[in-house]
Protein backbone atom coordinates (compact mmCIF):
# COMPACT_ATOMS: atom_id res chain seq x y z
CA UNK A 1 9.13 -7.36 6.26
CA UNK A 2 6.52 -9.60 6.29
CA UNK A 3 3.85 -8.14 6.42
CA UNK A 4 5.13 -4.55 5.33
CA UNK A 5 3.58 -1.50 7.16
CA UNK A 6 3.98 1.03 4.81
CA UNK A 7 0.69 2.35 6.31
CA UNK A 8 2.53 2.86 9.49
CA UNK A 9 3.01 6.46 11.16
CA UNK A 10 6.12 6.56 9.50
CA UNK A 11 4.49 8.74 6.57
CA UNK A 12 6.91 11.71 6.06
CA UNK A 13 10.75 11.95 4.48
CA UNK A 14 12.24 15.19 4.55
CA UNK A 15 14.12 16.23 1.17
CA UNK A 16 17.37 15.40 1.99
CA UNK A 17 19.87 12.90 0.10
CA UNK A 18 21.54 10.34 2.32
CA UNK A 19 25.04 9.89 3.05
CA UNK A 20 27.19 8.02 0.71
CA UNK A 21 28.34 4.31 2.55
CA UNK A 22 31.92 5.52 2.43
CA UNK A 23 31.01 8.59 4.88
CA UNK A 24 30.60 6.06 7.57
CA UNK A 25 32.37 6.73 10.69
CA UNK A 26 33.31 4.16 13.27
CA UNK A 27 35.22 5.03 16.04
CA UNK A 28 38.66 4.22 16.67
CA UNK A 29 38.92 0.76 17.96
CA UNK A 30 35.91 0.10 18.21
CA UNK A 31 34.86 -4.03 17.36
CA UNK A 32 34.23 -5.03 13.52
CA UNK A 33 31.40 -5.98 11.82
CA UNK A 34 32.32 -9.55 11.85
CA UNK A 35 32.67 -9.50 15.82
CA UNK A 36 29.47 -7.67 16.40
CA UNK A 37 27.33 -10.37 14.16
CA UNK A 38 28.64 -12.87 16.25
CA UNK A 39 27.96 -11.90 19.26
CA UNK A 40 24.28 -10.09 18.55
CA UNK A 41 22.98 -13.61 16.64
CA UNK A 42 22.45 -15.49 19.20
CA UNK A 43 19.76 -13.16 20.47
CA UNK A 44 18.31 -12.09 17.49
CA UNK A 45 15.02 -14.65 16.80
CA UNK A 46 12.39 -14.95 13.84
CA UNK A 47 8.71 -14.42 14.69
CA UNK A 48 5.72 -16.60 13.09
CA UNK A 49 2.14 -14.72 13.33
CA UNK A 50 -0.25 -17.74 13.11
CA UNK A 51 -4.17 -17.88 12.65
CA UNK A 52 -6.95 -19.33 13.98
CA UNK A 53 -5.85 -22.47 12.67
CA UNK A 54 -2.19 -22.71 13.32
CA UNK A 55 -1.46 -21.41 9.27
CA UNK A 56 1.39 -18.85 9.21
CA UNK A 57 0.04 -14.87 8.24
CA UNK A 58 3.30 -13.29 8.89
CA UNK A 59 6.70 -13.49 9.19
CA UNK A 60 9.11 -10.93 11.21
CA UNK A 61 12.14 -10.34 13.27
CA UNK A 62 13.28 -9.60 16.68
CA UNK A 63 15.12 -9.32 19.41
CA UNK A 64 15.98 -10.07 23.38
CA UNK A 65 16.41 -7.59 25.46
CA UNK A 66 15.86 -9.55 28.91
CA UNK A 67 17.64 -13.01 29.81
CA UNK A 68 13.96 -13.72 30.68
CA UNK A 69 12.53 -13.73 27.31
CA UNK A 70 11.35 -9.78 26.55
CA UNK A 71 11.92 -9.39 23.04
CA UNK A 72 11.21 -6.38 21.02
CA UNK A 73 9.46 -6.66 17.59
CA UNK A 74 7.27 -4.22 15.48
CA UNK A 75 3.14 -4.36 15.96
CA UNK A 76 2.49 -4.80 12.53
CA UNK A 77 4.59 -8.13 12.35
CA UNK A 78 1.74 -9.26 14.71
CA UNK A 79 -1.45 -7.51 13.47
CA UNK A 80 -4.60 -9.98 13.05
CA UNK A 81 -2.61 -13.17 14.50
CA UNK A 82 -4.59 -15.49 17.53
CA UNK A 83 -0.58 -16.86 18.39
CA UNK A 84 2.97 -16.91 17.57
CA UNK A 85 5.79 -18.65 17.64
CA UNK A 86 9.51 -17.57 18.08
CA UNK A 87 12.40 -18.94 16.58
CA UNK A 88 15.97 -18.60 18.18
CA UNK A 89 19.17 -19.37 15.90
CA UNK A 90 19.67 -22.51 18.63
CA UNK A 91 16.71 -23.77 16.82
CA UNK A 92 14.73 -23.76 19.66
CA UNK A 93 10.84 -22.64 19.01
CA UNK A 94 8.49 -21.22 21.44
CA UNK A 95 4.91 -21.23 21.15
CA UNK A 96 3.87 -19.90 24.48
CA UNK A 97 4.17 -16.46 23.50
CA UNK A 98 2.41 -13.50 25.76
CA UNK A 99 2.46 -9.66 24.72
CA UNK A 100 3.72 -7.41 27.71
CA UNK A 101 2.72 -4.45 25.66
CA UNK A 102 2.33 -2.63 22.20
CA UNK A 103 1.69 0.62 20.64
CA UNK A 104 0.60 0.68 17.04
CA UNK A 105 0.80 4.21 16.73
CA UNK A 106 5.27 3.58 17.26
CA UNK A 107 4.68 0.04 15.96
CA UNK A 108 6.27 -1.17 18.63
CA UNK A 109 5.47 -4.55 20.50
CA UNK A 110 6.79 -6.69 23.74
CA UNK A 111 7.02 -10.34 23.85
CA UNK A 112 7.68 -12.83 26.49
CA UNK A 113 8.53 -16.24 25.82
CA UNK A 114 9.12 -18.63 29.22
CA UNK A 115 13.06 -18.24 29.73
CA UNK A 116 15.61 -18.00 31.60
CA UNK A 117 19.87 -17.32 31.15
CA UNK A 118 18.84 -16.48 27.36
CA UNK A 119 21.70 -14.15 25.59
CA UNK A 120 20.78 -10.44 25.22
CA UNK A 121 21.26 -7.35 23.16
CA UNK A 122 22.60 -4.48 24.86
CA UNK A 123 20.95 -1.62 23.99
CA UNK A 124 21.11 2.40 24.62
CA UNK A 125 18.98 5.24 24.35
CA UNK A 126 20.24 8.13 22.26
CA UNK A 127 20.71 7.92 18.51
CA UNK A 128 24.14 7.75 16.80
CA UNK A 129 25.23 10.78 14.72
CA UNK A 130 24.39 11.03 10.71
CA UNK A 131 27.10 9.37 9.20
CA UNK A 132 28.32 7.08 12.00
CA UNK A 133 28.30 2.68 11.03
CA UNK A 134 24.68 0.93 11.62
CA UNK A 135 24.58 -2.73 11.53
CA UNK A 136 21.36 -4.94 10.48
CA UNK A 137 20.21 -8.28 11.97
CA UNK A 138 16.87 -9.78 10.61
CA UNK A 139 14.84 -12.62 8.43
CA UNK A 140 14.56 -11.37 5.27
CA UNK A 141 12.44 -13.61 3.60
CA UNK A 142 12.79 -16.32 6.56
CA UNK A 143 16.39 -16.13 6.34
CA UNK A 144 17.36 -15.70 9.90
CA UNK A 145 20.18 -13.97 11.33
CA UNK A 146 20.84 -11.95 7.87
CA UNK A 147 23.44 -8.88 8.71
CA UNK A 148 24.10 -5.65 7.08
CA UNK A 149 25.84 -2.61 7.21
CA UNK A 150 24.99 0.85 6.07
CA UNK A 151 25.41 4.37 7.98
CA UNK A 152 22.56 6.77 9.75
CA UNK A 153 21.42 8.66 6.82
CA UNK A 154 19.04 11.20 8.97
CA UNK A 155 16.54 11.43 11.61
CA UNK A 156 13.69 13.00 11.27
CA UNK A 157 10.47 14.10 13.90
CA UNK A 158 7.45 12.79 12.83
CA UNK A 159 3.96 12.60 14.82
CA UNK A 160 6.31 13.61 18.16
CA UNK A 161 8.52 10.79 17.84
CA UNK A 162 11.51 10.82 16.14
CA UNK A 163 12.26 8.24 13.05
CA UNK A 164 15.78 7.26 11.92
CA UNK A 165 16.96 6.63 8.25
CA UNK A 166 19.28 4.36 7.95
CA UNK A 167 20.98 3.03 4.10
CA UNK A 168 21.66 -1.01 5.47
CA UNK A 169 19.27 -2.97 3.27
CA UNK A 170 15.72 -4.14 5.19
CA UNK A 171 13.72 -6.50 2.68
CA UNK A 172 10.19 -7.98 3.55
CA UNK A 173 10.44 -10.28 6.98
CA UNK A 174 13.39 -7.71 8.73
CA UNK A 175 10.11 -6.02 10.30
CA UNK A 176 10.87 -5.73 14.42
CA UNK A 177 15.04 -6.47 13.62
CA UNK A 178 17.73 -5.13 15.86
CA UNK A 179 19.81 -1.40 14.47
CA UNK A 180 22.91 -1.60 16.51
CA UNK A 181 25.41 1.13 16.16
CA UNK A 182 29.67 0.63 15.92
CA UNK A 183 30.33 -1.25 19.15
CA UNK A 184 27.29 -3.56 18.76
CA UNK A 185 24.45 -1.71 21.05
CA UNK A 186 21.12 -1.90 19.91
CA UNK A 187 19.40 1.73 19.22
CA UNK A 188 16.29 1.85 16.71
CA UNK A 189 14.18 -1.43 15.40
CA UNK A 190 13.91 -1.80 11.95
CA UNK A 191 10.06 -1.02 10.74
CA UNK A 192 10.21 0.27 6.99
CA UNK A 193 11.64 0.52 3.80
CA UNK A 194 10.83 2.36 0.37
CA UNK A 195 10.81 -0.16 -2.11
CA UNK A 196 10.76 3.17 -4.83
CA UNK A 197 13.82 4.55 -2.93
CA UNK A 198 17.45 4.22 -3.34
CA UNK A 199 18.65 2.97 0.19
CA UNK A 200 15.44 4.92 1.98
CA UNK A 201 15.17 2.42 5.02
CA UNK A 202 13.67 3.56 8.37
CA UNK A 203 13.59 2.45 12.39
CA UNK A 204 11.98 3.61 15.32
CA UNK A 205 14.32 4.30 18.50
CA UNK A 206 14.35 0.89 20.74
CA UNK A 207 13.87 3.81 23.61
CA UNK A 208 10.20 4.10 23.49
CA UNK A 209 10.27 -0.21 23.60
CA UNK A 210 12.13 0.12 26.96
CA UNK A 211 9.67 2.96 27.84
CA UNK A 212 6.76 0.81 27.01
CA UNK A 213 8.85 -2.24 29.39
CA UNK A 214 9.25 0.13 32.57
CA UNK A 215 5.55 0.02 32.80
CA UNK A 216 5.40 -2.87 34.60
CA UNK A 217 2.80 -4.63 32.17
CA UNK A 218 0.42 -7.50 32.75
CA UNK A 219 0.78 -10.20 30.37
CA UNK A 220 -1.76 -10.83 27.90
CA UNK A 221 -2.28 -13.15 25.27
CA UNK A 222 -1.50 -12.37 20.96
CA UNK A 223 -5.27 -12.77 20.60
CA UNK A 224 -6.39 -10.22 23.33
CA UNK A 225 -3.95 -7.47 21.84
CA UNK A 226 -3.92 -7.85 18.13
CA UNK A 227 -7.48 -8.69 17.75
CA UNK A 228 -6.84 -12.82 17.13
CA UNK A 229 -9.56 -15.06 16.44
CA UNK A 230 -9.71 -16.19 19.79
CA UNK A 231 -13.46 -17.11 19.27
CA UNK A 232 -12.84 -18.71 15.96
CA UNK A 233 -10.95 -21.48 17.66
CA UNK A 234 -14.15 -22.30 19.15
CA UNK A 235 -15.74 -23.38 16.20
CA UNK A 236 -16.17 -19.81 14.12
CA UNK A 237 -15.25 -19.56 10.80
CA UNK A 238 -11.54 -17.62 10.04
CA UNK A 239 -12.24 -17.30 6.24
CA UNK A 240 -15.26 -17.84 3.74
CA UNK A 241 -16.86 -20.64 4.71
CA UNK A 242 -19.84 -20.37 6.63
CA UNK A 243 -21.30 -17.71 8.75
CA UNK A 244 -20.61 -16.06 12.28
CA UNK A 245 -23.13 -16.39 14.71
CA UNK A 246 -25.15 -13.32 15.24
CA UNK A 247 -24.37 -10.68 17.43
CA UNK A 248 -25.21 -10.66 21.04
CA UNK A 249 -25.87 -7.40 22.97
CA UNK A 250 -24.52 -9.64 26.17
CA UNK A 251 -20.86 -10.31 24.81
CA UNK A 252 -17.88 -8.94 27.05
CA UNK A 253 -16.48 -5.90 26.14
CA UNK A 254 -12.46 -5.91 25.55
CA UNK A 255 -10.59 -5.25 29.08
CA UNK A 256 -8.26 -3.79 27.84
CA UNK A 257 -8.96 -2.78 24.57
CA UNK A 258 -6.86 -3.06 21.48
CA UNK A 259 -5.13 -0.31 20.60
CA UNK A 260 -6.26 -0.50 16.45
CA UNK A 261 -9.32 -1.86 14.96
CA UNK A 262 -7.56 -2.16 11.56
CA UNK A 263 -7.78 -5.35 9.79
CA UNK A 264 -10.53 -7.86 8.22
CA UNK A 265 -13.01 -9.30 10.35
CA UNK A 266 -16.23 -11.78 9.07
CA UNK A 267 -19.48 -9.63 9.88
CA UNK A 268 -23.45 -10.28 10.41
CA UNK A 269 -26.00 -7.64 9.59
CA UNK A 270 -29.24 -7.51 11.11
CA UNK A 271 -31.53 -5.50 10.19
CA UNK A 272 -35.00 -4.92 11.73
CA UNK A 273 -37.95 -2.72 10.69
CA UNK A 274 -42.51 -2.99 11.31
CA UNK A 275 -41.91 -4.92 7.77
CA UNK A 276 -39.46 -7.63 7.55
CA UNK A 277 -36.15 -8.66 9.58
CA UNK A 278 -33.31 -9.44 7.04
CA UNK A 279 -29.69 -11.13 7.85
CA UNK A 280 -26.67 -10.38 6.02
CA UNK A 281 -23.12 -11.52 6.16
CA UNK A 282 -19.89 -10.64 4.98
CA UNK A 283 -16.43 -9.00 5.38
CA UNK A 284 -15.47 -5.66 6.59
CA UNK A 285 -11.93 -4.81 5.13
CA UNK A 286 -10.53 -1.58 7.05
CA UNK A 287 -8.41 0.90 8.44
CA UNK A 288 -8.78 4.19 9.95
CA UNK A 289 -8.58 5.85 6.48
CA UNK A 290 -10.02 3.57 3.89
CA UNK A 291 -12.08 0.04 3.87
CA UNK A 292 -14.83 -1.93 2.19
CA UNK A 293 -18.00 -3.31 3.70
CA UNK A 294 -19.17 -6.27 1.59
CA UNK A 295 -22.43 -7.60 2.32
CA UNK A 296 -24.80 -10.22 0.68
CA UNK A 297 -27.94 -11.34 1.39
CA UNK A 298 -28.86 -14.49 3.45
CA UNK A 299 -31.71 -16.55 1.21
CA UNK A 300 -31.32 -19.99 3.50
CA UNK A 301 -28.55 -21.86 4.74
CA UNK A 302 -25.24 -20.81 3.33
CA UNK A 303 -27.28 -19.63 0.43
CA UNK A 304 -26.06 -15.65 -0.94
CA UNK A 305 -28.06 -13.71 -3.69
CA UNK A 306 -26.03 -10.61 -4.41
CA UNK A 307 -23.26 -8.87 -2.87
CA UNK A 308 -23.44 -5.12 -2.26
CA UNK A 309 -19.80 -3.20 -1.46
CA UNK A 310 -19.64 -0.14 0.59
CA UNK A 311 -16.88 2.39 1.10
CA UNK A 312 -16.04 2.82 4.48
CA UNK A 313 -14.97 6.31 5.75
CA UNK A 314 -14.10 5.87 8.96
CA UNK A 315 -13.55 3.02 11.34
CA UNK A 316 -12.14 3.83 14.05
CA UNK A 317 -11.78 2.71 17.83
CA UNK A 318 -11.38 5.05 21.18
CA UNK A 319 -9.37 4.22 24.23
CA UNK A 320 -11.57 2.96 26.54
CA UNK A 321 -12.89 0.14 23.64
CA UNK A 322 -16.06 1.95 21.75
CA UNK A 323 -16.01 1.70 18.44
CA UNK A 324 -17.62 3.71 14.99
CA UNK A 325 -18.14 2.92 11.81
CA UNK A 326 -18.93 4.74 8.75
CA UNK A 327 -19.87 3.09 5.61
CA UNK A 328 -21.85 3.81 2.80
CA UNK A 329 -24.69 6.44 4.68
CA UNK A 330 -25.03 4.25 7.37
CA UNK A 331 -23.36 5.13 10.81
CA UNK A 332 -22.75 2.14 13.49
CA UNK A 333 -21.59 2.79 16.95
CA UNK A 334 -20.63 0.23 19.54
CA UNK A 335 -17.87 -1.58 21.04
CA UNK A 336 -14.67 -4.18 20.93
CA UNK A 337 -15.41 -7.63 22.06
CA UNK A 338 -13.42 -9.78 24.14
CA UNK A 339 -13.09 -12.61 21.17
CA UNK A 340 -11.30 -9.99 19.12
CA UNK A 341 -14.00 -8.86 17.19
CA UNK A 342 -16.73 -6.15 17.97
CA UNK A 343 -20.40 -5.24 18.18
CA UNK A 344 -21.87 -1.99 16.56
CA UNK A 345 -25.67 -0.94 15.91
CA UNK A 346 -27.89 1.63 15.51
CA UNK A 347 -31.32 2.99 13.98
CA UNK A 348 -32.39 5.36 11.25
CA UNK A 349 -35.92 6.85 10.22
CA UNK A 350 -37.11 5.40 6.83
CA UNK A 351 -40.21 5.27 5.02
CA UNK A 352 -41.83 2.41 6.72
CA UNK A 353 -41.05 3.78 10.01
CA UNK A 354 -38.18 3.33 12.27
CA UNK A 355 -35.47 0.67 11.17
CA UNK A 356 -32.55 -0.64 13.90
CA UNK A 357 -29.96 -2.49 12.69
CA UNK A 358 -26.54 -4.22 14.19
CA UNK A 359 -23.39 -5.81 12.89
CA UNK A 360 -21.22 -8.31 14.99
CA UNK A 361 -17.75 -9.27 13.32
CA UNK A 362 -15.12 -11.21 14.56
CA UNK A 363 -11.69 -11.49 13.28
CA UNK A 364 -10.85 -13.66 9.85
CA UNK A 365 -7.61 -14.81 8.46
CA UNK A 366 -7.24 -14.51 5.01
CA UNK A 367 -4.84 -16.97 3.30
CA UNK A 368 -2.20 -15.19 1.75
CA UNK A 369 -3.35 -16.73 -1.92
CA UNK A 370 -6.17 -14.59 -1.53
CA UNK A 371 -5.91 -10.89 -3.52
CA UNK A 372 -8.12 -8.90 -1.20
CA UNK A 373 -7.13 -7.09 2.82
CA UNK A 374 -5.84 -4.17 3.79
CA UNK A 375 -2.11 -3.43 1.91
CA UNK A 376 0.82 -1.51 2.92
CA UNK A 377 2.06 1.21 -0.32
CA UNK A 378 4.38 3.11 -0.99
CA UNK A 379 5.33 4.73 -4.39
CA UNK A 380 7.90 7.43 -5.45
CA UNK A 381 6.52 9.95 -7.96
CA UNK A 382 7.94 12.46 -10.36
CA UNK A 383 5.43 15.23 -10.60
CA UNK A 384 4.89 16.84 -14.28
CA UNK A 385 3.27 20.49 -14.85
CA UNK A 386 1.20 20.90 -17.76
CA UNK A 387 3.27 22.30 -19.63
CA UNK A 388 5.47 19.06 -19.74
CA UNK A 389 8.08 19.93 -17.38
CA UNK A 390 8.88 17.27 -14.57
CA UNK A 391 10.19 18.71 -11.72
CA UNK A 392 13.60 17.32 -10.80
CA UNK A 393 12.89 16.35 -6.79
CA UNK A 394 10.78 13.22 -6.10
CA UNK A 395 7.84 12.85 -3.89
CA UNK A 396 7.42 10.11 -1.61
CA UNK A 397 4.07 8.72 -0.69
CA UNK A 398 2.88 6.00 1.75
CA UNK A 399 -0.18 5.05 3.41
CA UNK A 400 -2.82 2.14 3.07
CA UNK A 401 -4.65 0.38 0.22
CA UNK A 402 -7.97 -1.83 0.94
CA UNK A 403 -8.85 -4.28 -2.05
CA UNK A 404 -12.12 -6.10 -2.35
CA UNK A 405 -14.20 -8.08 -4.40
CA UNK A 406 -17.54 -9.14 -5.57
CA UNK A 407 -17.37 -11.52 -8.45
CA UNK A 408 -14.70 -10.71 -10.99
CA UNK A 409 -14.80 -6.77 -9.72
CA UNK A 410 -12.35 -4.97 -7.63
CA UNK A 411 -12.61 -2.60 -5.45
CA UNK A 412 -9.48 -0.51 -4.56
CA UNK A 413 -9.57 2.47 -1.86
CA UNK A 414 -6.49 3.92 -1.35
CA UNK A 415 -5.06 6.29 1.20
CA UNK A 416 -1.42 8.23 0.71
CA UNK A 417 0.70 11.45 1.88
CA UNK A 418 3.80 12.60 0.91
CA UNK A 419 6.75 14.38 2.72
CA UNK A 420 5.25 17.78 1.73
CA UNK A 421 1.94 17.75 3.95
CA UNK A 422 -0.04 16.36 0.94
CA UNK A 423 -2.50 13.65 1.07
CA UNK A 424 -4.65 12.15 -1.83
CA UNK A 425 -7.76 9.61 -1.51
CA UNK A 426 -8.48 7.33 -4.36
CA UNK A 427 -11.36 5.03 -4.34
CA UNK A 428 -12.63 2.99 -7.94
CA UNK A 429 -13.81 -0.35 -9.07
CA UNK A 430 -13.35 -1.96 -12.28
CA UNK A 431 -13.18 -5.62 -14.45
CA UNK A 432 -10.16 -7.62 -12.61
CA UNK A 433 -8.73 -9.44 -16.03
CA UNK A 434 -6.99 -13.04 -16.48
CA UNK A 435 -7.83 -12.75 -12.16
CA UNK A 436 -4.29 -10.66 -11.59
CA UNK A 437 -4.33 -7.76 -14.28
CA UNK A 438 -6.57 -4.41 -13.41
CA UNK A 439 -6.83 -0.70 -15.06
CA UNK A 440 -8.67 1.35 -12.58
CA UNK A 441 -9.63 5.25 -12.92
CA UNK A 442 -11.53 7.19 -10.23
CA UNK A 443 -14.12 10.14 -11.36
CA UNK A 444 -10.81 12.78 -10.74
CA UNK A 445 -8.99 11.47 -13.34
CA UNK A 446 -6.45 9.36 -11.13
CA UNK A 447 -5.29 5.87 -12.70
CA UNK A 448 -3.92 2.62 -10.68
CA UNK A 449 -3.48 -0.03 -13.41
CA UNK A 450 -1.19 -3.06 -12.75
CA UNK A 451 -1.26 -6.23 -11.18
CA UNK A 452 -2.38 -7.83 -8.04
CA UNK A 453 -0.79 -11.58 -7.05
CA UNK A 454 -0.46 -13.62 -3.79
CA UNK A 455 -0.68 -10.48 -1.38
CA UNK A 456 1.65 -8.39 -3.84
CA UNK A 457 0.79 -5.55 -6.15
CA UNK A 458 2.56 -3.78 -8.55
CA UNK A 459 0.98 -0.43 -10.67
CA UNK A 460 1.64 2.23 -12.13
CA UNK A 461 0.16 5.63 -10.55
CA UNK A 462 -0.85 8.75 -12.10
CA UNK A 463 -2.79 11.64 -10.30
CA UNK A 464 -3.79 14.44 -12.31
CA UNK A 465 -3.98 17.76 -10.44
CA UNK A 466 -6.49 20.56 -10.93
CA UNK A 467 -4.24 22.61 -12.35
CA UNK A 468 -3.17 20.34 -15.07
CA UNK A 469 -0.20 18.71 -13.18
CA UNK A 470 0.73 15.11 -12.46
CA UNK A 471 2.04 12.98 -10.37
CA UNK A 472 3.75 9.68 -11.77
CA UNK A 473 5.29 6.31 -10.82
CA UNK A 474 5.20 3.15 -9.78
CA UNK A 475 3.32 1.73 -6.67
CA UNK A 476 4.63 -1.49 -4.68
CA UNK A 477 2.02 -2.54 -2.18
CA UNK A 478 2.56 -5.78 0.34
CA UNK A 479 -0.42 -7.42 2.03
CA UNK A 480 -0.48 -7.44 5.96
C-alpha cells in the first residue's frame, strides 16, 4: 500500500488468533485459484496519485466494477493528489480520471475513466464465512496483477461498519485491491495490513462502494475531492520554494466540500494589530488528532528569520465546508476553498489592544525524499508490569504520526489506540542525528527512538504507565 493508512478507521482487532491456511474451505467444484486469476486480471488496474506537477505521490490498486470505467479503490491511495492515472494490465493508461464519490471515514473511493466494453469483476454483497478461500489481486510495490491466497480469518464491527481479516499477504501499493471469495466474486477491498502482525491483513466490504455508486453521483475532478493543488498549477508553489499568495476573504468556498482536511498544505499568516502588521509563511502538517504548524517570519523577499513550531490539537472540517483549527493557544475558524486549500481567521485581546489575524493555505506536495507529513503507524506491543512480568497477549495499536522540522530538530506528534479502548498521545522534539537517526522522550516518560528515511520509519516504542507498567515494541510507520 502505497501510501499506507494505518491511520484509517480501521483502529480495533479483537483478541482472537486467525485460522490456520489449511482450515480453508472451498466449495465443492468450485473454479481454482489459477482460473480465477485469469479471469479477474484483466480488470484489476494500478492507480498513480500525481501532484501539482505531474510527480507520482502514491501508488495503489483497483478494480472495475462497470464496463464503463467505475473502478473501486481506497481514499487514502488518493489523499493530497491534483490527478491520476490508471493503469490496465493491456497497458493501456488513462489520465482523464474523475471521482464519482468517496468516503474517508470507509476509505472508500469511485473512479471513472472514459470507457466502454472494459472487462469487470463480479462482485456480491455478503461476506464469506471464517475459514472459507480469499483470493488477492493488487500492485505490491508496482507489481501489477500480484495474486494471493489466504482464508477469512474474522470480521469484526468497528465504527458501525464491519471490517474483514483476511491472512492473503497485502504489502505497500495493494491499497484499493480486489478480495474475491472461492468462485472468483469480489467481496471486501483490500485497505490494511499490520506490518507487527503475523498474517493480520484487513478489507472493507466492496458493499458500501456499490452503496456509495447507487447514488447517482456527479463527477468531479481528483483535485476538487482530495484537496489537489488545483491552484498550484496556476503558478503556486507545491513545495518549499517560494510563498503562497495571501489570503483573500473573496475566494470560493468548496461546493462540495471535501470530506477530510488531513494532509500538508503551504500557509500565510497575517497578523494585524494598532502596532505593526506582520506576514508569516509556512506549513501546516495535520490530521484530526495530531499536526504541526510551522511558521517563520517574513524579513523581505523570500527572506525567513526563525521558525516557530506549534502543536496542533485539532483540525478539523464540518460537512457543509467550515473549518477549525487549534494550534498552539491560538484558535482559527473559517472555511475550505475551492483550490483545495482553505481560509481561517480570527482575533484575540492582547496588550496593545485588539489583534486579528488570518491564515490561507493551499495544498503542497511533498517529495517523497522528504522526512516530514503526516504517517500511517502501527506497532504491536508486549505490555510489562512492574514487577517484570510481560503479559502473554499482544496489543495492537494504530493511528497517525505527524513529523516536522525546523533546522536539524524534529518534531514527532503521535496519535494511537489499541483493540482494548485505549488510546495514548505522544508529542516531543529532539536533535535528528547523521539526518535519519532520532531518540525522542516526551515529559511522561514515553520513548520513540529509531530511524526516519525516504517516507519510512522504523522505532522502537516504550510507554511507561502510571502504575509502573509498560508497553513495548517496535513501530513501522509509512508516509501518505
Amino acid at each position: 500500500m502505497s501510501p499506507l493508512r494505518l491511520a484509517s478507521p480501521f483502529l480495533a482487532l479483537l483478541a482472537i488468533a486467525p485460522l490456520s491456511a489449511a482450515a480453508a474451505q472451498s466449495r465443492p467444484g468450485s473454479p481454482s485459484t489459477a482460473d480465477i486469476a485469469a479471469v479477474a486480471t484483466p480488470a484489476t488496474v494500478t492507480i498513480l496519485a500525481l501532484g501539482a506537477n505531474d510527480d507520482t505521490l502514491a501508488l495503489g490498486s483497483g478494480f472495475i466494477v462497470r464496463e464503463s470505467g467505475v473502478i473501486v479503490t481506497n481514499f487514502h491511495v488518493l489523499r493530497g493528489a491534483s490527478g491520476a492515472a490508471v493503469l490496465l494490465p493491456s497497458k493501456e493508461r488513462f489520465t482523464r480520471v474523475s471521482v464519482l464519490d468517496a468516503d474517508s471515514a470507509l476509505d472508500l473511493a469511485l473512479l471513472k475513466i472514459p470507457g466502454a466494453g472494459l472487462p469487470v469483476l463480479a462482485t456480491r454483497t455478503t461476506t464469506p464465512r471464517v475459514g472459507e478461500k480469499v483470493i488477492t489481486i493488487g500492485s505490491p510495490l508496482g507489481l501489477s496483477q500480484t495474486v494471493s491466497e489466504g482464508i477469512v480469518s474474522a470480521t469484526r464491527m468497528l465504527g458501525g461498519h464491519e471490517v474483514v481479516q483476511i491472512t492473503a499477504p497485502i504489502s505497500h501499493g495493494s491499497s484499493g485491491g480486489a478480495v474475491l471469495d472461492a468462485d472468483g466474486k469480489v467481496f471486501a477491498v483490500s485497505t490494511s495490513l499490520l506490518a507487527e502482525g503475523q498474517a493480520l491483513n484487513f478489507a472493507i466490504p466492496v458493499r458500501y462502494a456499490l452503496g456509495l455508486l447507487g447514488d447517482n453521483p456527479r463527477p468531479r475532478t481528483v483535485a476538487e475531492v482530495f484537496g489537489a493543488p488545483a491552484a498550484m498549477q496556476a503558478g503556486r508553489p507545491s513545495s518549499g520554494a517560494g510563498s503562497p499568495s495571501a489570503p483573500d476573504a473573496a475566494t470560493r468556498r468548496a461546493n462540495p466540500p471535501r470530506l477530510s482536511v488531513s494532509g500538508v498544505y503551504r500557509v500565510v499568516h497575517k497578523i494585524h494589530t494598532s502596532a505593526t502588521d506582520a506576514t508569516q509563511v509556512g506549513y501546516l502538517i495535520a490530521t484530526e488528532h495530531v499536526g504541526f504548524l510551522a511558521l517563520a517570519n517574513v524579513l523581505g523577499k523570500d527572506s525567513l528569520s526563525y521558525s516557530r513550531i506549534f502543536d496542533v490539537s485539532r483540525w478539523a472540517t464540518t460537512s457543509n465546508g467550515d473549518v477549525v483549527l487549534v494550534a498552539g493557544a491560538t484558535t482559527w475558524d473559517g472555511y475550505q476553498t475551492a483550490d483545495g486549500g482553505f481560509i481561517a481567521g480570527g482575533r484575540s485581546t492582547t496588550k496593545s489592544g485588539l489583534a486579528t489575524y488570518s491564515l490561507g493555505g493551499v495544498p503542497a506536495s511533498l517529495p517523497l525524499s522528504r522526512s516530514d507529513g503526516v504517517f500511517a503507524a502501527s506497532v504491536r506491543t508486549k505490555y510489562r508490569t512492574a514487577e517484570g512480568v510481560t503479559a502473554p497477549q499482544p496489543f495492537d495499536w494504530r493511528g497517525e504520526l505527524v513529523i516536522a522540522f525546523a533546522h536539524d530538530t524534529m518534531y514527532a506528534s503521535m496519535y494511537l489506540s489499541n483493540d482494548r479502548g485505549g488510546f495514548v498521545y505522544f508529542r516531543a522534539h529532539g536533535p535528528l542525528e547523521d539526518r535519519e537517526a532520532f531518540d525522542l522522550t516526551n515529559t511522561n516518560g514515553a520513548r520513540l527512538r529509531g530511524f526516519v528515511r525516504q517516507g519510512v520509519l522504523t522505532a522502537s516504542w516504550e510507554d511507561v504507565r502510571a502504575k509502573g507498567g509498560t508497553f513495548f515494541g517496535t513501530l513501522n510507520a509509512e508516509r501518505r
